[in-house]
C-alpha atoms as a PDB file:
ATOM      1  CA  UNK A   1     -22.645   3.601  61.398  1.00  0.00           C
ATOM      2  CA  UNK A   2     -25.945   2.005  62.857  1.00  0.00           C
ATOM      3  CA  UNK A   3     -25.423   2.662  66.905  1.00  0.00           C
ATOM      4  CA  UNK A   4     -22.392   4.373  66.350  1.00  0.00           C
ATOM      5  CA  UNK A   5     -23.029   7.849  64.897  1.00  0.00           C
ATOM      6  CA  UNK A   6     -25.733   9.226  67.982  1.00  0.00           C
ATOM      7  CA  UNK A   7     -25.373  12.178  69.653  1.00  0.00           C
ATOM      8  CA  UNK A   8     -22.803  11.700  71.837  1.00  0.00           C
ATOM      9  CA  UNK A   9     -20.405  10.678  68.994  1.00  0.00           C
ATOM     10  CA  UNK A  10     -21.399  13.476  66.614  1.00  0.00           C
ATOM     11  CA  UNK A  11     -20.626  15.699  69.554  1.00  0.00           C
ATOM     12  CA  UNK A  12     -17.355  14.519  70.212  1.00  0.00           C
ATOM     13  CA  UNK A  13     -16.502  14.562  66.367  1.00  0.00           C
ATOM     14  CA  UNK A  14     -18.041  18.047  65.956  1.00  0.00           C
ATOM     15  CA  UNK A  15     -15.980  19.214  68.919  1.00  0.00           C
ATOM     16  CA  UNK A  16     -12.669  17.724  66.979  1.00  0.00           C
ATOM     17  CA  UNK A  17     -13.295  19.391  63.860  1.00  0.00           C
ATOM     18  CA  UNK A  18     -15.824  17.608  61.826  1.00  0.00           C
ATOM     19  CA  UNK A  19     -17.612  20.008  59.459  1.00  0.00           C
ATOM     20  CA  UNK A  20     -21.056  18.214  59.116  1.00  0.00           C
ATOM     21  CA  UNK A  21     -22.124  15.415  60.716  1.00  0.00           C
ATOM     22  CA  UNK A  22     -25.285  12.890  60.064  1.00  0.00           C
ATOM     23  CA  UNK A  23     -27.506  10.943  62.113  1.00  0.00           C
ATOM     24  CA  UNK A  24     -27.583   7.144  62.216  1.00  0.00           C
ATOM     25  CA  UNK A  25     -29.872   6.201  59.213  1.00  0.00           C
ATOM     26  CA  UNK A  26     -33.494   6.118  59.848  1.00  0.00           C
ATOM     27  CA  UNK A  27     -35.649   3.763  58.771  1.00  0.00           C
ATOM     28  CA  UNK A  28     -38.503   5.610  56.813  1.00  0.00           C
ATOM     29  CA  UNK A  29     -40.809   2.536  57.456  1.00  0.00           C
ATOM     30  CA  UNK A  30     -40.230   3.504  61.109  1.00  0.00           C
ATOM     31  CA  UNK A  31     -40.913   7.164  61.044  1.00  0.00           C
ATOM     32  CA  UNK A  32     -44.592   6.647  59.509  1.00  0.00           C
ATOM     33  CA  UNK A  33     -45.089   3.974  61.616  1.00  0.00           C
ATOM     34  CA  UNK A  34     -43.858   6.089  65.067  1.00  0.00           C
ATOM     35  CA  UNK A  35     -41.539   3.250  66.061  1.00  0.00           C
ATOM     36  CA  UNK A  36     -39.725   4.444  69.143  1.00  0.00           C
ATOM     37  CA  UNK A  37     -36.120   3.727  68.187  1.00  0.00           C
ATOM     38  CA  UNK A  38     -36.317   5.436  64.605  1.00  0.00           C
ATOM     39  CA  UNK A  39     -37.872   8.699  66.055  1.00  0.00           C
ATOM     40  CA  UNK A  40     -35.319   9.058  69.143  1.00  0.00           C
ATOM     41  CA  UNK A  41     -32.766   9.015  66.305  1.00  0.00           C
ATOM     42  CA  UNK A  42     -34.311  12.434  65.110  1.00  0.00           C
ATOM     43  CA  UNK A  43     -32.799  14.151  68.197  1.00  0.00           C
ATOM     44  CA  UNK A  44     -29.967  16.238  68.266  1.00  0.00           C
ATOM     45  CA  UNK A  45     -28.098  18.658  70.727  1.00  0.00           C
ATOM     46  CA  UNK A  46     -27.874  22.409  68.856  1.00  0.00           C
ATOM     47  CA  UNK A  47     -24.142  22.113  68.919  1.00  0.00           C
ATOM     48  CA  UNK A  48     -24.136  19.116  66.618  1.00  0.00           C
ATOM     49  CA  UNK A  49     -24.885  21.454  64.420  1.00  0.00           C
ATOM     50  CA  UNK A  50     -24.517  21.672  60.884  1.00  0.00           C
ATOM     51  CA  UNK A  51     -26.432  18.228  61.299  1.00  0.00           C
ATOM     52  CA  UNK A  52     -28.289  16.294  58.268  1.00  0.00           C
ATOM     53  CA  UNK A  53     -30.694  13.494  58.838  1.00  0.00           C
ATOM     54  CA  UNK A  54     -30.246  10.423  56.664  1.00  0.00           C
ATOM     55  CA  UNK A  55     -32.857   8.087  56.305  1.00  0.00           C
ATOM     56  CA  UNK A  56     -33.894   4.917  53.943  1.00  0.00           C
ATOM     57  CA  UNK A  57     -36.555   2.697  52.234  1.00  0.00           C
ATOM     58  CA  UNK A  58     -37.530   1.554  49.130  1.00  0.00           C
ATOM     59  CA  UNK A  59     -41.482   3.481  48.899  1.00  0.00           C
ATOM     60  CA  UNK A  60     -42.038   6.393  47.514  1.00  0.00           C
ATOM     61  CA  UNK A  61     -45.015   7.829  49.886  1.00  0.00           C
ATOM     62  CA  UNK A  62     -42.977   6.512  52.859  1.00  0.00           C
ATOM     63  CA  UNK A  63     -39.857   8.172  51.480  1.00  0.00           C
ATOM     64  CA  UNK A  64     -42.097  11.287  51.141  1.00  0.00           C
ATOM     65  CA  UNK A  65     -43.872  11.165  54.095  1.00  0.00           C
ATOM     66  CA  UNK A  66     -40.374  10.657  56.388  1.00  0.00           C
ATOM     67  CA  UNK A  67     -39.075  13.536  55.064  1.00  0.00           C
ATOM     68  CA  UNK A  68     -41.956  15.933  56.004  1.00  0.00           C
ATOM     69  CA  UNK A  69     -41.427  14.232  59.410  1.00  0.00           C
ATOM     70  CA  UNK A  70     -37.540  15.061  59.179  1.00  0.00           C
ATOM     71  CA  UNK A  71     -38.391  18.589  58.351  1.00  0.00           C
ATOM     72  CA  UNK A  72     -40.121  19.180  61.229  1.00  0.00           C
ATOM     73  CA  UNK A  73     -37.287  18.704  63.293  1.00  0.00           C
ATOM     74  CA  UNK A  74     -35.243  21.116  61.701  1.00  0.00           C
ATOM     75  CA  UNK A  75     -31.922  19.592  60.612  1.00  0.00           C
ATOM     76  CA  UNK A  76     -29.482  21.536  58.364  1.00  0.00           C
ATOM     77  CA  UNK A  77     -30.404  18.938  55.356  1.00  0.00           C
ATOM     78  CA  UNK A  78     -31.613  15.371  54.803  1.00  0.00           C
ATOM     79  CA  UNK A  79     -29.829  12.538  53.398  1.00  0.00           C
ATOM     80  CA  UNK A  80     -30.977   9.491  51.872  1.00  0.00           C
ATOM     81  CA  UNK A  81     -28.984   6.035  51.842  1.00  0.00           C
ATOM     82  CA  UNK A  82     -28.871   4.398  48.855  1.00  0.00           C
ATOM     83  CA  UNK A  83     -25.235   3.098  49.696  1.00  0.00           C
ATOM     84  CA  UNK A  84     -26.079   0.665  52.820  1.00  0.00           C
ATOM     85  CA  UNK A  85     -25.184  -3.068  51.453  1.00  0.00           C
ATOM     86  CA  UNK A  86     -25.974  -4.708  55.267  1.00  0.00           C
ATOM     87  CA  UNK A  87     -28.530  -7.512  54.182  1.00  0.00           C
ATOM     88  CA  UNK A  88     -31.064  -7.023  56.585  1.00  0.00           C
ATOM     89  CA  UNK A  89     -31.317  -3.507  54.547  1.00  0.00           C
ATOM     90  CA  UNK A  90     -31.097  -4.699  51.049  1.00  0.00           C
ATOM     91  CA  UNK A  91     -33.585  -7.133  51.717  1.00  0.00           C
ATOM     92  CA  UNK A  92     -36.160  -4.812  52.290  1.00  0.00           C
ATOM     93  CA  UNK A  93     -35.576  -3.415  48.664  1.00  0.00           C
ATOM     94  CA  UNK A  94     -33.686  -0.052  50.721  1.00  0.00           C
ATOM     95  CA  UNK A  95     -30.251   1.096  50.569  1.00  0.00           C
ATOM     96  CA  UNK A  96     -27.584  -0.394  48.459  1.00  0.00           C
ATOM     97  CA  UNK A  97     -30.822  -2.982  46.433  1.00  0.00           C
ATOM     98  CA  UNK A  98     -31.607   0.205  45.071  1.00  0.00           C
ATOM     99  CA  UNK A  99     -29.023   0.537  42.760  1.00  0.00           C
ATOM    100  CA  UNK A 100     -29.960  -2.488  40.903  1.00  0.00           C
ATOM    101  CA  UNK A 101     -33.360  -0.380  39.765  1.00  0.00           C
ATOM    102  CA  UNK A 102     -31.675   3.101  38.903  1.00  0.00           C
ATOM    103  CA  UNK A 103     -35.088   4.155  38.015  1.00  0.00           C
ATOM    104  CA  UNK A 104     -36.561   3.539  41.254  1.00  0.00           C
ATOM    105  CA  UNK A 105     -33.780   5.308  43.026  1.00  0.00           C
ATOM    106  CA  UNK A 106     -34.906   8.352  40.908  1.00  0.00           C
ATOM    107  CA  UNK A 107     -38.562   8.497  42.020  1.00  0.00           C
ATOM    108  CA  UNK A 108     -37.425   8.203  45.603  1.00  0.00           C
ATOM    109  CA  UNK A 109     -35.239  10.796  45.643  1.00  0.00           C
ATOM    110  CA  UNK A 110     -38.088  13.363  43.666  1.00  0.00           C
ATOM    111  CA  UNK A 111     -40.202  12.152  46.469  1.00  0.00           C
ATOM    112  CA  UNK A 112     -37.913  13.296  48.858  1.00  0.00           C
ATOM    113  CA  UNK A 113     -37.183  16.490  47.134  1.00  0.00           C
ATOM    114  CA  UNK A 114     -40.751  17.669  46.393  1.00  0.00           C
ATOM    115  CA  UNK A 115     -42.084  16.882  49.856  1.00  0.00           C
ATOM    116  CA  UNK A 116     -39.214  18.752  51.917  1.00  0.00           C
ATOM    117  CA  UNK A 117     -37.767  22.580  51.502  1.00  0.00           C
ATOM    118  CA  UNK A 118     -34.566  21.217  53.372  1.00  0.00           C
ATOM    119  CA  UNK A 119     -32.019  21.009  51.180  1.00  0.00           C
ATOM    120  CA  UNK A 120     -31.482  16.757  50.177  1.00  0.00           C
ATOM    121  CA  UNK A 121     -28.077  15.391  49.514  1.00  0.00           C
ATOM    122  CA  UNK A 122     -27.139  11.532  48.497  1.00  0.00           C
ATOM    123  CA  UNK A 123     -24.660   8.633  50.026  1.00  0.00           C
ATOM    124  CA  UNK A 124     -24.436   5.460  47.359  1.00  0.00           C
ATOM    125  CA  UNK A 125     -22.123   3.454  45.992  1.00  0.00           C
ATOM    126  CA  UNK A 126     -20.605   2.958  42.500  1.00  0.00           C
ATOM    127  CA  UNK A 127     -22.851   0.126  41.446  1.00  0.00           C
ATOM    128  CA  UNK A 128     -24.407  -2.880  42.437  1.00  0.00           C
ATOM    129  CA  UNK A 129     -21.489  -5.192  41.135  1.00  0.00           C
ATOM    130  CA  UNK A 130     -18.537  -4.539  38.751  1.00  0.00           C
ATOM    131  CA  UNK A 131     -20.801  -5.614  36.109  1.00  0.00           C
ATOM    132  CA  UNK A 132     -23.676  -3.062  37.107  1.00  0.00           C
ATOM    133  CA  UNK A 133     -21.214   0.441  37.804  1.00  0.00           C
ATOM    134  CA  UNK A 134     -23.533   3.533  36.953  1.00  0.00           C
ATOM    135  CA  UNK A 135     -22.801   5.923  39.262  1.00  0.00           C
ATOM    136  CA  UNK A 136     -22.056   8.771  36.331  1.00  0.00           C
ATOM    137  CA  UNK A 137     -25.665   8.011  35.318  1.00  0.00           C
ATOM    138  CA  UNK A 138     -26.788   8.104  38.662  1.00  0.00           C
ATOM    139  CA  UNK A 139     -25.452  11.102  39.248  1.00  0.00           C
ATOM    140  CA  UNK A 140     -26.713  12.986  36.632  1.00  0.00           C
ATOM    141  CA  UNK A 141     -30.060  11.750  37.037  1.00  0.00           C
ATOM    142  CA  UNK A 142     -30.248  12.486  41.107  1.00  0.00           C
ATOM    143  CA  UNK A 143     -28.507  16.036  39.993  1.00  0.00           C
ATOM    144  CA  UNK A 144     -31.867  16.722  37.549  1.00  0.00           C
ATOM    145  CA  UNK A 145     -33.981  15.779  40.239  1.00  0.00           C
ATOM    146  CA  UNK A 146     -32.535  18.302  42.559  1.00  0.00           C
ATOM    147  CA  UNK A 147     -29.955  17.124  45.418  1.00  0.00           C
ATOM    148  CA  UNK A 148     -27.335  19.407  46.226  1.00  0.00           C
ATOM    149  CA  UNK A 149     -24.635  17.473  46.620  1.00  0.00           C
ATOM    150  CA  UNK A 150     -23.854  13.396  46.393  1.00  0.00           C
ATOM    151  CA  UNK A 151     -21.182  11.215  48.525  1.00  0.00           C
ATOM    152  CA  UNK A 152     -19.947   8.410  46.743  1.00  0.00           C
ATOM    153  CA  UNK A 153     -18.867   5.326  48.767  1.00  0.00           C
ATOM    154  CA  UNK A 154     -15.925   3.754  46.095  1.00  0.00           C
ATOM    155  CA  UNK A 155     -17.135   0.507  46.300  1.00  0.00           C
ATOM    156  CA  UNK A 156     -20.092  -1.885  44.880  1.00  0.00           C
ATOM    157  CA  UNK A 157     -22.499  -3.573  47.228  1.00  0.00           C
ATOM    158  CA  UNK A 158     -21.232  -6.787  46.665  1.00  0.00           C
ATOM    159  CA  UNK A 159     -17.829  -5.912  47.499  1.00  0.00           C
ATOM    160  CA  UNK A 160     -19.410  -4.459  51.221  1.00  0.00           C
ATOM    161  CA  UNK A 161     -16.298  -3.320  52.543  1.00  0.00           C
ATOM    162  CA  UNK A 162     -13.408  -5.742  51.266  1.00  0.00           C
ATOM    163  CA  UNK A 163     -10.649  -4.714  48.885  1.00  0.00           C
ATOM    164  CA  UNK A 164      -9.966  -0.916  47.945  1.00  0.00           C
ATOM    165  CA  UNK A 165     -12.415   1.896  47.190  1.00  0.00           C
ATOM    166  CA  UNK A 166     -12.107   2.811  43.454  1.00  0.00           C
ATOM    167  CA  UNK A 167     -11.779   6.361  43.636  1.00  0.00           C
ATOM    168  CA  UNK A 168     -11.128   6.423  39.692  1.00  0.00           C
ATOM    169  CA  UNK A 169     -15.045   5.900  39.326  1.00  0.00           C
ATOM    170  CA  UNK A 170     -15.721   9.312  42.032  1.00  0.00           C
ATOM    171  CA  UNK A 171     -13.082  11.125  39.912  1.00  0.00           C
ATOM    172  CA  UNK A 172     -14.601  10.898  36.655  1.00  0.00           C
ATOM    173  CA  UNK A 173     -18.281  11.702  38.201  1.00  0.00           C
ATOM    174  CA  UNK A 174     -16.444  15.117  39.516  1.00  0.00           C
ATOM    175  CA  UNK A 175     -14.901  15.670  36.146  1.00  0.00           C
ATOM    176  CA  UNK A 176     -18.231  15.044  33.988  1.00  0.00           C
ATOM    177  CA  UNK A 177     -19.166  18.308  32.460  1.00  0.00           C
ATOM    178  CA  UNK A 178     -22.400  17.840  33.350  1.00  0.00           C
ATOM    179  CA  UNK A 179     -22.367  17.871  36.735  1.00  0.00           C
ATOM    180  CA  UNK A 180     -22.602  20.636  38.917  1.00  0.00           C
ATOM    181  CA  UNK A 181     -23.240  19.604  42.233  1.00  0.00           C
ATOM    182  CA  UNK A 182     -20.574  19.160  45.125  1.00  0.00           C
ATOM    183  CA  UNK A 183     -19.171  15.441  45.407  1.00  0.00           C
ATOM    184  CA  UNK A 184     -17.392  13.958  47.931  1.00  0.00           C
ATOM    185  CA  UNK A 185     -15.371  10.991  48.330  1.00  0.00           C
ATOM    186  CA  UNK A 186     -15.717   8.155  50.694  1.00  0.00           C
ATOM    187  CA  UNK A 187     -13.809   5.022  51.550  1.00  0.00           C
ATOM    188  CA  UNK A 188     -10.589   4.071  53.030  1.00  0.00           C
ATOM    189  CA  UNK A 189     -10.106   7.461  54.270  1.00  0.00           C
ATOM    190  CA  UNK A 190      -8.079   6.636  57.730  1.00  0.00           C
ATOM    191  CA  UNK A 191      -5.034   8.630  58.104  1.00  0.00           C
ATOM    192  CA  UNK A 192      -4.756  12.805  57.410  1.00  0.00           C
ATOM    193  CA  UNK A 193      -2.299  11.434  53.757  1.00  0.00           C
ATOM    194  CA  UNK A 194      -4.714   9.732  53.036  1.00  0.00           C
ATOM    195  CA  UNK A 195      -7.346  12.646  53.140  1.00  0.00           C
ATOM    196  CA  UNK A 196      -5.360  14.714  51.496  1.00  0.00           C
ATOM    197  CA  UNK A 197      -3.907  12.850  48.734  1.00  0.00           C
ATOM    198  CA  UNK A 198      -7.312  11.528  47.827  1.00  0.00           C
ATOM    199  CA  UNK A 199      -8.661  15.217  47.770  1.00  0.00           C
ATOM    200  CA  UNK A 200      -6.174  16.646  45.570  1.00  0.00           C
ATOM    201  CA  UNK A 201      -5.411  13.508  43.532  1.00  0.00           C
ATOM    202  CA  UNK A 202      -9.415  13.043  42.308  1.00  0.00           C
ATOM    203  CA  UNK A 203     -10.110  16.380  42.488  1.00  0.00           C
ATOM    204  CA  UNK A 204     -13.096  15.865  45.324  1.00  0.00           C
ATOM    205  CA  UNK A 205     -15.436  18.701  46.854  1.00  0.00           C
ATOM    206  CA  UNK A 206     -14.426  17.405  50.154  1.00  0.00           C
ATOM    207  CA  UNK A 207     -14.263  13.582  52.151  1.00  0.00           C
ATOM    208  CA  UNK A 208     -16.667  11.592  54.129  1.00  0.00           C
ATOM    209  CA  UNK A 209     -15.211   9.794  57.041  1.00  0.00           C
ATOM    210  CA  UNK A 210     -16.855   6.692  58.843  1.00  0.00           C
ATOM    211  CA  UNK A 211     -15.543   3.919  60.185  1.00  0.00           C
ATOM    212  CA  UNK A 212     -11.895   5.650  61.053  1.00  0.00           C
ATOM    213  CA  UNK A 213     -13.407   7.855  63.389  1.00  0.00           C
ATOM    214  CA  UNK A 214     -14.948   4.974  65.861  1.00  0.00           C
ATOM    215  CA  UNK A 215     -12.930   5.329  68.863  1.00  0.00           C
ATOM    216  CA  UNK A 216     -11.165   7.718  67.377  1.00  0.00           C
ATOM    217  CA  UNK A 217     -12.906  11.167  66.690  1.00  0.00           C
ATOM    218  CA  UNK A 218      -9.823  13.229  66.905  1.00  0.00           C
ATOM    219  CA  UNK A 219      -9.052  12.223  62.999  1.00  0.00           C
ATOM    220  CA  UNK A 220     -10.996  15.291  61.984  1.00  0.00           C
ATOM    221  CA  UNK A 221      -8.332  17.290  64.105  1.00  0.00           C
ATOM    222  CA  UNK A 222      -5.492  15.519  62.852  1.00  0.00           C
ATOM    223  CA  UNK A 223      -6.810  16.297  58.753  1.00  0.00           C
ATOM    224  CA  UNK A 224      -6.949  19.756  59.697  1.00  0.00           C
ATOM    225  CA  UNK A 225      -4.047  19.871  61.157  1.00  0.00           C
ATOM    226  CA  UNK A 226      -2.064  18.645  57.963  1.00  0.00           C
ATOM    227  CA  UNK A 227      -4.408  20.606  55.569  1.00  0.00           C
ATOM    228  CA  UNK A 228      -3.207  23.713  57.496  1.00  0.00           C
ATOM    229  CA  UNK A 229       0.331  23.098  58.473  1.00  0.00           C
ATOM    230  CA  UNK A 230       1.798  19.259  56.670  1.00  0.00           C
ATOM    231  CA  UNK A 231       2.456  18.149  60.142  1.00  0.00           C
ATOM    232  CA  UNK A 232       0.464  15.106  61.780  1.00  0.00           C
ATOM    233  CA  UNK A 233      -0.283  15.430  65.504  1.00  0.00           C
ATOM    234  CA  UNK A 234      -0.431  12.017  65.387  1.00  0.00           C
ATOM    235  CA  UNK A 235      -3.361  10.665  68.509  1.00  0.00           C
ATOM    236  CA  UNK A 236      -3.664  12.423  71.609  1.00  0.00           C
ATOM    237  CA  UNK A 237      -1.679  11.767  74.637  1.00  0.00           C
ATOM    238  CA  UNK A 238      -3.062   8.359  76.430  1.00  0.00           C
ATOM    239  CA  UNK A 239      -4.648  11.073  79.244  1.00  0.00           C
ATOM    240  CA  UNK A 240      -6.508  13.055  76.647  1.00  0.00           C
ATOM    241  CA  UNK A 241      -7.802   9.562  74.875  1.00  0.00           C
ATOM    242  CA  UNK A 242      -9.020   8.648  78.293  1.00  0.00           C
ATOM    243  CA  UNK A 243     -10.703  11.737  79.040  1.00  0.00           C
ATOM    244  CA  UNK A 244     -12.531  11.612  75.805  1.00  0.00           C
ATOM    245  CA  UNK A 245     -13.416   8.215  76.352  1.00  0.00           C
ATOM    246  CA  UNK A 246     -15.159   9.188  79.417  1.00  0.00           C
ATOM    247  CA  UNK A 247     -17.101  12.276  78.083  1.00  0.00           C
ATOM    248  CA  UNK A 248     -18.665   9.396  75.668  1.00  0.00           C
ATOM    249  CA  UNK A 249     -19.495   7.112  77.975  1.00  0.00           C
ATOM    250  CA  UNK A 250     -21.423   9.726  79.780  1.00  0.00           C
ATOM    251  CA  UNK A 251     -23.048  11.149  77.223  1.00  0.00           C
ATOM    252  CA  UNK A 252     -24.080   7.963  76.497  1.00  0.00           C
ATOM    253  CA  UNK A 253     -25.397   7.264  80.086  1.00  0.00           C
ATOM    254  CA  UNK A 254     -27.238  10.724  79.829  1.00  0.00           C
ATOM    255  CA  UNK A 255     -28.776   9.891  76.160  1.00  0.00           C
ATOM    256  CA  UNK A 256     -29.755   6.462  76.352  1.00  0.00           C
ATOM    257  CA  UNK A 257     -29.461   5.284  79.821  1.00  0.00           C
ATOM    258  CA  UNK A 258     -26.766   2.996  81.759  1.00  0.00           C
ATOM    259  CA  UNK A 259     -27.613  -0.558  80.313  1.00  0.00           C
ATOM    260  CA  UNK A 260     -27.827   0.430  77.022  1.00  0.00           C
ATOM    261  CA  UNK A 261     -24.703   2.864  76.883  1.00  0.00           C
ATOM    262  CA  UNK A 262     -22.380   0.206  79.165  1.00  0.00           C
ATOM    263  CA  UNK A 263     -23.479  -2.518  75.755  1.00  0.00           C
ATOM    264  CA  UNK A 264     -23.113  -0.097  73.354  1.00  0.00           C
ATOM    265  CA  UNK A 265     -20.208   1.501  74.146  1.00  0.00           C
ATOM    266  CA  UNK A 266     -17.968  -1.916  73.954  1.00  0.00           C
ATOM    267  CA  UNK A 267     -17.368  -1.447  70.128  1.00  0.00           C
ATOM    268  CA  UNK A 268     -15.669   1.776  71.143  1.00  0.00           C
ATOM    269  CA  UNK A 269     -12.979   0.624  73.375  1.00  0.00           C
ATOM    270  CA  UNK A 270     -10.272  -1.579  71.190  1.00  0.00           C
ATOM    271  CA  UNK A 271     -10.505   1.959  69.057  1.00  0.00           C
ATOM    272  CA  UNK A 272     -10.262   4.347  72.128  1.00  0.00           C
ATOM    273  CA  UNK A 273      -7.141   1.640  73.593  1.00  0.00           C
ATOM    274  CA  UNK A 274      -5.374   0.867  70.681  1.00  0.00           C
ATOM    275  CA  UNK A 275      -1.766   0.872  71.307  1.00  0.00           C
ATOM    276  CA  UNK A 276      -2.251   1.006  74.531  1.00  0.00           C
ATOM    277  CA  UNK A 277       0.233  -0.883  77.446  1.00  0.00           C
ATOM    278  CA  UNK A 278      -1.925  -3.805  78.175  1.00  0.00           C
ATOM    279  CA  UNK A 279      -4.416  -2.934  75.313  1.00  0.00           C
ATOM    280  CA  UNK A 280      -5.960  -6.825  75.171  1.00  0.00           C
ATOM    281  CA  UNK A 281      -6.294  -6.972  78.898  1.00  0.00           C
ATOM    282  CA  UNK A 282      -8.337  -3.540  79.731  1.00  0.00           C
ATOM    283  CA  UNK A 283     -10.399  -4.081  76.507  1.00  0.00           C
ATOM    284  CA  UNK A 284     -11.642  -7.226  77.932  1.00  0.00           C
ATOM    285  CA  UNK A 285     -11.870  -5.729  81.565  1.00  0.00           C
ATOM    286  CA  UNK A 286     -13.931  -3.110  80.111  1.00  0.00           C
ATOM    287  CA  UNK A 287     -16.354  -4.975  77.412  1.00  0.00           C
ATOM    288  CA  UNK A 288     -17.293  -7.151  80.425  1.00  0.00           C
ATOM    289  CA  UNK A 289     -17.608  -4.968  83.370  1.00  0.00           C
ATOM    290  CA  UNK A 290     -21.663  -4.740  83.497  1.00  0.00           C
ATOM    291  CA  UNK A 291     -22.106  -1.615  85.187  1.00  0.00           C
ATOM    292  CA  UNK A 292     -21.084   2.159  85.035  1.00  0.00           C
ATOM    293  CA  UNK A 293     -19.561   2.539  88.181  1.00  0.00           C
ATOM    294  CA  UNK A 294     -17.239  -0.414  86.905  1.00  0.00           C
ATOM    295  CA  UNK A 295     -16.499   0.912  83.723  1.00  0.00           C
ATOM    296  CA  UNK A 296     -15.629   4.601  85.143  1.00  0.00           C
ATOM    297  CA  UNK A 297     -13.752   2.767  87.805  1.00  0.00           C
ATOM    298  CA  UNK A 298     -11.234   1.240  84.662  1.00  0.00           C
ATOM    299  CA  UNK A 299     -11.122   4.422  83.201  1.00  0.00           C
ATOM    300  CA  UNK A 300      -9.989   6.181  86.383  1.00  0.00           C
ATOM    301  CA  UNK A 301      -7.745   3.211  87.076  1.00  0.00           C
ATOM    302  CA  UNK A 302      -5.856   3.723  83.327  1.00  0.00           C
ATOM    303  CA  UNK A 303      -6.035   7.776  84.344  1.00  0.00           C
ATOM    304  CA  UNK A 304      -4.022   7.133  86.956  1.00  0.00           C
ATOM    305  CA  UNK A 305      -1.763   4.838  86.274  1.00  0.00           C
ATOM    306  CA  UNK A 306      -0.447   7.544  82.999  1.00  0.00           C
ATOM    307  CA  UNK A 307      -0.276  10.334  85.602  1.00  0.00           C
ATOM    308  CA  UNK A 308       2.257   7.700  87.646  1.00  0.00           C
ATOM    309  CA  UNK A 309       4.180   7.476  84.619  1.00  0.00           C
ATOM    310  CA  UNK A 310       4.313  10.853  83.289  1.00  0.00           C
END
């Protein structure tokens, strides 16, 4: 969820339901080192909140010394990614490489843990190949060293995200005696059945959703919804989608400045428009217009154009 999951987004999904919400992971490399881009990603509005911080790396006094720098921001929790399988990550020996050295992954995480009184929770995935699935070990192990809760993404690394999640694998980690913690499931999670048919069926402390929320952060609304009553609102009205779309895109303006929220914000917009009249057409209009003014222009345009209809 790299340049997806900032501020503006969490807001938006907080606003729609979402219990607890994370920042973009961190590099903990960058922290020490006071790189500009990993420390803005510390910042957070107070109504993001409950908020956890997730960072990454493969060194144990970096790992360490990150989270002492995470703690001083005050977050509701930290989070370390050992789930990430995007090469430029696992190259550096961070993320998803660190399942291949189970060992490893447990003196990073009782680095974490000893040099932060936040409370540290866990995203990984079952293994590093089907060959290579420990993730009852690894859960255990992470458990003795203290998290309070673990996330398990149902796939290997070298899957990335092809073919199903494997939510046998999370199921028997939440019905090993041993464990204690809270573990939630994540992968494939895209429609309110899914959520909860996945919850009760494995038997889950709760679900982790990513990628169906780009464009789309009303899906928290919509689980909620059928959690509560069995009915699916379905998306919003094309008005409301539009609306929402704007309060992004400003947001965005407002966080990062124009240029980099009128680039940023172009992975958002087949999401926001899908199913949309015209849906290829203002997609395009709107990944290439190079300005704000332009882009608000589009939205107004679509605005309009549904109050004509209605």
């Amino acid at each position: 969820m790299e340049d997806v999951s900032d501020p503006p987004f969490r807001i938006l999904c907080r606003r729609y339901g979402a219990d607890l919400v994370y920042s973009e992971f961190i590099s903990s490399e960058g922290l020490i080192r006071d790189a500009i881009k990993s420390r803005k990603k510390l910042e957070f509005y107070p109504e993001e909140r409950p908020f956890g911080i997730q960072i990454f790396g493969g060194d144990e006094e970096a790992m360490a010394m990150a989270a002492e720098i995470v703690e001083a921001v005050q977050p509701d929790l930290v989070d370390i990614n050992f789930g990430c399988p995007v090469k430029k990550v696992v190259c550096k020996g961070a993320g998803a490489a660190v399942l291949k050295d189970i060992p490893l992954m447990v003196r990073l995480t009782r680095a974490v843990v000893r040099s932060t009184r936040l409370p540290v929770t866990v995203k990984t995935r079952l293994g590093w190949d089907e060959r290579s699935i420990n993730i009852t070990e690894v859960a255990e192990r992470l458990q003795d060293e203290g998290i309070k809760a673990l996330t398990i993404h149902g796939r290997t690394r070298v899957q990335m995200y092809k073919g199903s999640a494997d939510w046998t694998k999370i199921a028997e980690v939440k019905n090993n005696p041993r464990i204690r913690i809270p573990i939630f499931g994540n992968g494939d999670i895209d429609s309110p059945q899914k959520a909860v048919e996945y919850k009760e069926r494995y038997g889950v402390d709760g679900i982790m959703v990513g990628r169906a929320a780009i464009g789309a952060p009303w899906i928290f609304k919509r689980i909620k919804e059928f959690v509560t009553t069995g009915n699916d609102p379905g998306d919003p009205p094309i008005q409301e989608r539009v609306d929402t779309c704007r309060q992004h895109f400003l947001k965005s303006i407002t966080w990062k400045g124009e240029r980099v929220a009128v680039h940023e914000m172009r992975m958002h917009y087949s999401h926001y428009f899908r199913g949309f009249p015209e849906a290829k057409n203002l997609r395009s209009r709107l990944v290439t217009a190079s300005t704000a003014a332009d882009v608000l222009a589009i939205l107004d345009e679509v605005a309009a154009a549904e109050v004509m209809a209605a």
